[in-house]
Protein backbone atom coordinates (compact mmCIF):
# COMPACT_ATOMS: atom_id res chain seq x y z
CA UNK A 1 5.32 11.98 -23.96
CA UNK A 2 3.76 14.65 -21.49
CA UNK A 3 0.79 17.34 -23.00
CA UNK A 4 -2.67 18.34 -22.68
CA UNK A 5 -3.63 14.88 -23.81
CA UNK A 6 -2.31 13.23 -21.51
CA UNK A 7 -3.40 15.79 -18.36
CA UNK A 8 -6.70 15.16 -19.88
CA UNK A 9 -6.22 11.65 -19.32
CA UNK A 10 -5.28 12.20 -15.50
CA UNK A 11 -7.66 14.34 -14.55
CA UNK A 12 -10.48 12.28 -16.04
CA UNK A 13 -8.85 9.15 -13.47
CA UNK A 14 -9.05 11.29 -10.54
CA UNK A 15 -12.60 13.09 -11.77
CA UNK A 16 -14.03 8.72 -11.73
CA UNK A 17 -12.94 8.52 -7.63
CA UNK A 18 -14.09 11.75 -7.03
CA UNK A 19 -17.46 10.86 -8.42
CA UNK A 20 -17.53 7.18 -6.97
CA UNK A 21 -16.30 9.25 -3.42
CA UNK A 22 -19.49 11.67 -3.68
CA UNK A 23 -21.83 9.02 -4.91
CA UNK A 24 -20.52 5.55 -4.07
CA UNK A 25 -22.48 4.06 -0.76
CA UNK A 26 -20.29 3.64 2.01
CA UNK A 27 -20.25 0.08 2.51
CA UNK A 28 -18.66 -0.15 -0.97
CA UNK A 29 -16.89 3.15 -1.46
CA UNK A 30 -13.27 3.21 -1.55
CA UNK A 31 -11.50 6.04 0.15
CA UNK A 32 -13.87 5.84 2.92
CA UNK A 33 -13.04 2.10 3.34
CA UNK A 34 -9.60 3.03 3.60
CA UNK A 35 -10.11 5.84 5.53
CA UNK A 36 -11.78 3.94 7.89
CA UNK A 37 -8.93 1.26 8.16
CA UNK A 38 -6.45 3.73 9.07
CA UNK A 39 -8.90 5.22 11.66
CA UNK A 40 -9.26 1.85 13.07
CA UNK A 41 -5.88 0.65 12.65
CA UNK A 42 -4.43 4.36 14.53
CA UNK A 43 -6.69 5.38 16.94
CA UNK A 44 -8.61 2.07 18.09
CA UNK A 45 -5.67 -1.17 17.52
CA UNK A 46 -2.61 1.67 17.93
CA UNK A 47 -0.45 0.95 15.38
CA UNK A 48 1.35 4.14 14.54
CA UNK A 49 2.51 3.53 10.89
CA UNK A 50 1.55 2.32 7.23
CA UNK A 51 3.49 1.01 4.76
CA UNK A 52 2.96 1.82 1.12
CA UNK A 53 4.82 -0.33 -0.96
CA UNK A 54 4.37 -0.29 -4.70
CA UNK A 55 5.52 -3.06 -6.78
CA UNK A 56 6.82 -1.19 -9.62
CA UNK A 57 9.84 1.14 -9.20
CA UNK A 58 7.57 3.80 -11.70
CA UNK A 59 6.15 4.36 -8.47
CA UNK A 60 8.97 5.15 -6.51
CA UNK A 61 7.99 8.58 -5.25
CA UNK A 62 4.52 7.82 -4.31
CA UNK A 63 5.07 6.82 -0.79
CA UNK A 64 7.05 10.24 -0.35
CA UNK A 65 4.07 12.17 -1.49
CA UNK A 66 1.34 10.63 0.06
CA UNK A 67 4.16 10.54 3.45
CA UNK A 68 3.93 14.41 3.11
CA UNK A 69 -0.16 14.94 2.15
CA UNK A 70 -0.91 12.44 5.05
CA UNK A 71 1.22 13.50 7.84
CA UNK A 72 0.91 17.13 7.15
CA UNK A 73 -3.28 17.14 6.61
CA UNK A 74 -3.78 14.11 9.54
CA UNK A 75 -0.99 15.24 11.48
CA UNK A 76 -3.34 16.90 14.44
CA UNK A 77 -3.00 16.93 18.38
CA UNK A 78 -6.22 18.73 18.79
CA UNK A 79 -9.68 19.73 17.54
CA UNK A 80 -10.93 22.37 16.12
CA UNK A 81 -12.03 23.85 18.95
CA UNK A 82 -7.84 23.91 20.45
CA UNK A 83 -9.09 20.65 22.78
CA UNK A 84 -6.09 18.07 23.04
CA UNK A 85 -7.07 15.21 21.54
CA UNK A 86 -7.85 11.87 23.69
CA UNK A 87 -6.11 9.71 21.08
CA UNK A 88 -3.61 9.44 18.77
CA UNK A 89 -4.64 10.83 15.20
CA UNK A 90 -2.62 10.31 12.01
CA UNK A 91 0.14 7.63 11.18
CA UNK A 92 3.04 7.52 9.80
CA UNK A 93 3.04 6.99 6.48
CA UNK A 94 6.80 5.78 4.72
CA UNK A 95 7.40 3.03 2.01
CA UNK A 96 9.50 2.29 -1.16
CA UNK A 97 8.99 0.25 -4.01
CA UNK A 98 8.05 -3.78 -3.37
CA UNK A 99 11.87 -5.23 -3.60
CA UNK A 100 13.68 -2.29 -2.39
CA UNK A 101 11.52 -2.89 1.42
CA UNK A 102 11.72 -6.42 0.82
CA UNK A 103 15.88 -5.94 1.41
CA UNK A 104 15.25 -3.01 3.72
CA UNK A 105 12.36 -3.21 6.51
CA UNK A 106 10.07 -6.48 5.39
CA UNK A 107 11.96 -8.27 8.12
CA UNK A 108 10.53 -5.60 11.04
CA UNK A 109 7.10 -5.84 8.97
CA UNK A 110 7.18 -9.76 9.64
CA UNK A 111 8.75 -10.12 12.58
CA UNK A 112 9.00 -7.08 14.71
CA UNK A 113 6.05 -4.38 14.83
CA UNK A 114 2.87 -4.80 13.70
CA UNK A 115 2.63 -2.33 10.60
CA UNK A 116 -0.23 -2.31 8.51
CA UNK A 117 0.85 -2.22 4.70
CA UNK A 118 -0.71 -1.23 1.63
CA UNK A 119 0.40 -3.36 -1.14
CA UNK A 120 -0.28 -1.56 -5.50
CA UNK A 121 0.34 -4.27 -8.01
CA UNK A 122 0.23 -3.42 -11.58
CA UNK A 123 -1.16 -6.01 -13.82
CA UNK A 124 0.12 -5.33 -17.15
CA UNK A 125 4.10 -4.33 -17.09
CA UNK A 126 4.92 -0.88 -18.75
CA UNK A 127 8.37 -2.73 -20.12
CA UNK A 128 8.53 -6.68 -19.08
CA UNK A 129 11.96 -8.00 -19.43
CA UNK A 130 12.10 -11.45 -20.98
CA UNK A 131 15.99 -13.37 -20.37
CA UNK A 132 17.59 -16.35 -22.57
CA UNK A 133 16.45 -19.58 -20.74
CA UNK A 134 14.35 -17.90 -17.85
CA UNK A 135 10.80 -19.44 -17.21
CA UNK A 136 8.88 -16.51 -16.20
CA UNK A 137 9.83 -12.80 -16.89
CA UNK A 138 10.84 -9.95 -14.41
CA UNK A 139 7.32 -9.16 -14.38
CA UNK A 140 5.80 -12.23 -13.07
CA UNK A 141 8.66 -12.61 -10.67
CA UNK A 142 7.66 -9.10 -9.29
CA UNK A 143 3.53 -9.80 -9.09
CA UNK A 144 4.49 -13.33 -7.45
CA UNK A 145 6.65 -11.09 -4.54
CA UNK A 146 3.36 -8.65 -4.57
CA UNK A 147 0.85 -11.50 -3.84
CA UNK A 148 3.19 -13.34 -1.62
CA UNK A 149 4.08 -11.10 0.69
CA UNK A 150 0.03 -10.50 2.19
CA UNK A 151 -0.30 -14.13 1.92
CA UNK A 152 2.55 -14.14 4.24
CA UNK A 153 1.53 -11.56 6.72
CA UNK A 154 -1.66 -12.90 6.91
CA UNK A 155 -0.91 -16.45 7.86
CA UNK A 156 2.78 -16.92 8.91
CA UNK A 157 4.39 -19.92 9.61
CA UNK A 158 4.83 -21.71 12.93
CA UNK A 159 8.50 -23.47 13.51
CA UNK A 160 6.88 -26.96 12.76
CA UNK A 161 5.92 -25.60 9.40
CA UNK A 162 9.40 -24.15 9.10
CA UNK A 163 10.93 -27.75 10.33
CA UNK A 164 9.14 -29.53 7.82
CA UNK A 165 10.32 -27.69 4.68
CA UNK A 166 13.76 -28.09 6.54
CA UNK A 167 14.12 -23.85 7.41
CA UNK A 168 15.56 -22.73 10.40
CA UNK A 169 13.06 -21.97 13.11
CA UNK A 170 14.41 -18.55 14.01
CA UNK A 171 12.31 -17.54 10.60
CA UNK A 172 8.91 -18.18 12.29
CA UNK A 173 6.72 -15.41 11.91
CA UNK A 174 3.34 -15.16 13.52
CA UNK A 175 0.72 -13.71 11.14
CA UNK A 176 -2.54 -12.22 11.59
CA UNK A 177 -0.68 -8.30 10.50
CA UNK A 178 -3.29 -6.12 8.68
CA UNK A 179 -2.40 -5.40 4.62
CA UNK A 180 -4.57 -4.36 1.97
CA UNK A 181 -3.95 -4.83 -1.91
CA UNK A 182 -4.65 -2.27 -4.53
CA UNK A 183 -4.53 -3.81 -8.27
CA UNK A 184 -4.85 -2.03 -10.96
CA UNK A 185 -4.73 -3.27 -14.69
CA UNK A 186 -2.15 -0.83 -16.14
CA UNK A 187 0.39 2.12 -15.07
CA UNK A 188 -1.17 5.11 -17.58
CA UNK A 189 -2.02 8.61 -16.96
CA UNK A 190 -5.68 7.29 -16.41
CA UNK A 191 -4.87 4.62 -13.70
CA UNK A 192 -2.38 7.21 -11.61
CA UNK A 193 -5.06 9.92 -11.59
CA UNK A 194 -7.08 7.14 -10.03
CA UNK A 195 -4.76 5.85 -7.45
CA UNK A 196 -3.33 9.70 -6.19
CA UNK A 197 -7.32 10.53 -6.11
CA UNK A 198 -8.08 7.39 -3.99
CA UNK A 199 -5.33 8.38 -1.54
CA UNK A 200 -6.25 11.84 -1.17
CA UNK A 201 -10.08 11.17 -0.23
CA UNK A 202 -8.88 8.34 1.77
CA UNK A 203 -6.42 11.02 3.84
């Protein structure tokens, strides 16, 4: 299902953020939001990484790439001019697809270091799964995970809120971590163009 068509689709995705980049105000323009996050996050709070964490597994290698246009283009001890720099630049950038991290490093991201994460929900599912006597499909299961999890970083829960749903108080987990959400309506050629585009003004 690849061709000219469908290039023509991508290109005109990343063409839309290139113009909102170049025209967009700043208060309201995307990459440079973003960008300014990670500056803030990095070089002001200190937090040396980002997650990306996509909740659809189409998605997969997107943290890898963005991991290697990030680190490589950010990665910088000094300016310009050969002056070391007086603080830390860049972060580092890894991730995997929404349930894979939620088995692998979610704990760390709740509990342990403070790692800002961006979160990319997809509205509509490329190929939603419906099974024999399940309420909601695999789908709905996912995008409940992808709102869930920000909700959770954001507030926590305190070991009196853990007592009273009757959860052992070793899972307390304090909140207040920094996350971001990206949703778009659909996975096309379109939509991607738009999302690598918003990544690579951002970096």
């Amino acid at each position: 299902p690849y061709g000219f068509s469908v290039i023509e689709k991508f290109l005109a995705g990343a063409r839309s953020i290139d113009q909102h980049f170049h025209s967009a105000p700043f208060e309201s323009n995307i990459p440079v939001l973003l960008g300014l996050l990670s500056v803030w996050n990095v070089s002001f709070l200190g937090y040396p990484a980002r997650a990306i964490l996509p909740y659809t597994q189409a998605l997969e290698k997107l943290a890898p790439h963005i991991q290697q246009v990030s680190m490589e283009s950010n990665g910088k001890g000094v300016s310009i001019d050969g002056v070391r720099l007086p603080f830390e630049a860049g972060e580092i950038d890894f991730g995997e697809p929404g349930t894979n991290g939620q088995h692998s490093f979610y704990q760390l991201i709740h509990q342990g270091r403070v790692i800002p994460c961006d979160f990319i929900g997809i509205m509509k599912s490329q190929q939603p799964v419906y099974l024999k006597d399940e309420v909601v499909n695999n789908h709905d299961e996912l995008m409940s995970n992808f709102f869930a999890q920000p909700d959770a970083l954001a507030y926590g829960k305190t070991p009196e809120q853990l007592q009273s749903e009757n959860v052992a108080p070793h899972l307390t987990f304090t909140g207040n971590r920094p996350s971001l959400s990206l949703l778009l309506p659909s996975l096309d050629a379109y939509r991607i163009g738009q999302l690598l585009a918003i990544y690579e003004h951002r970096i």
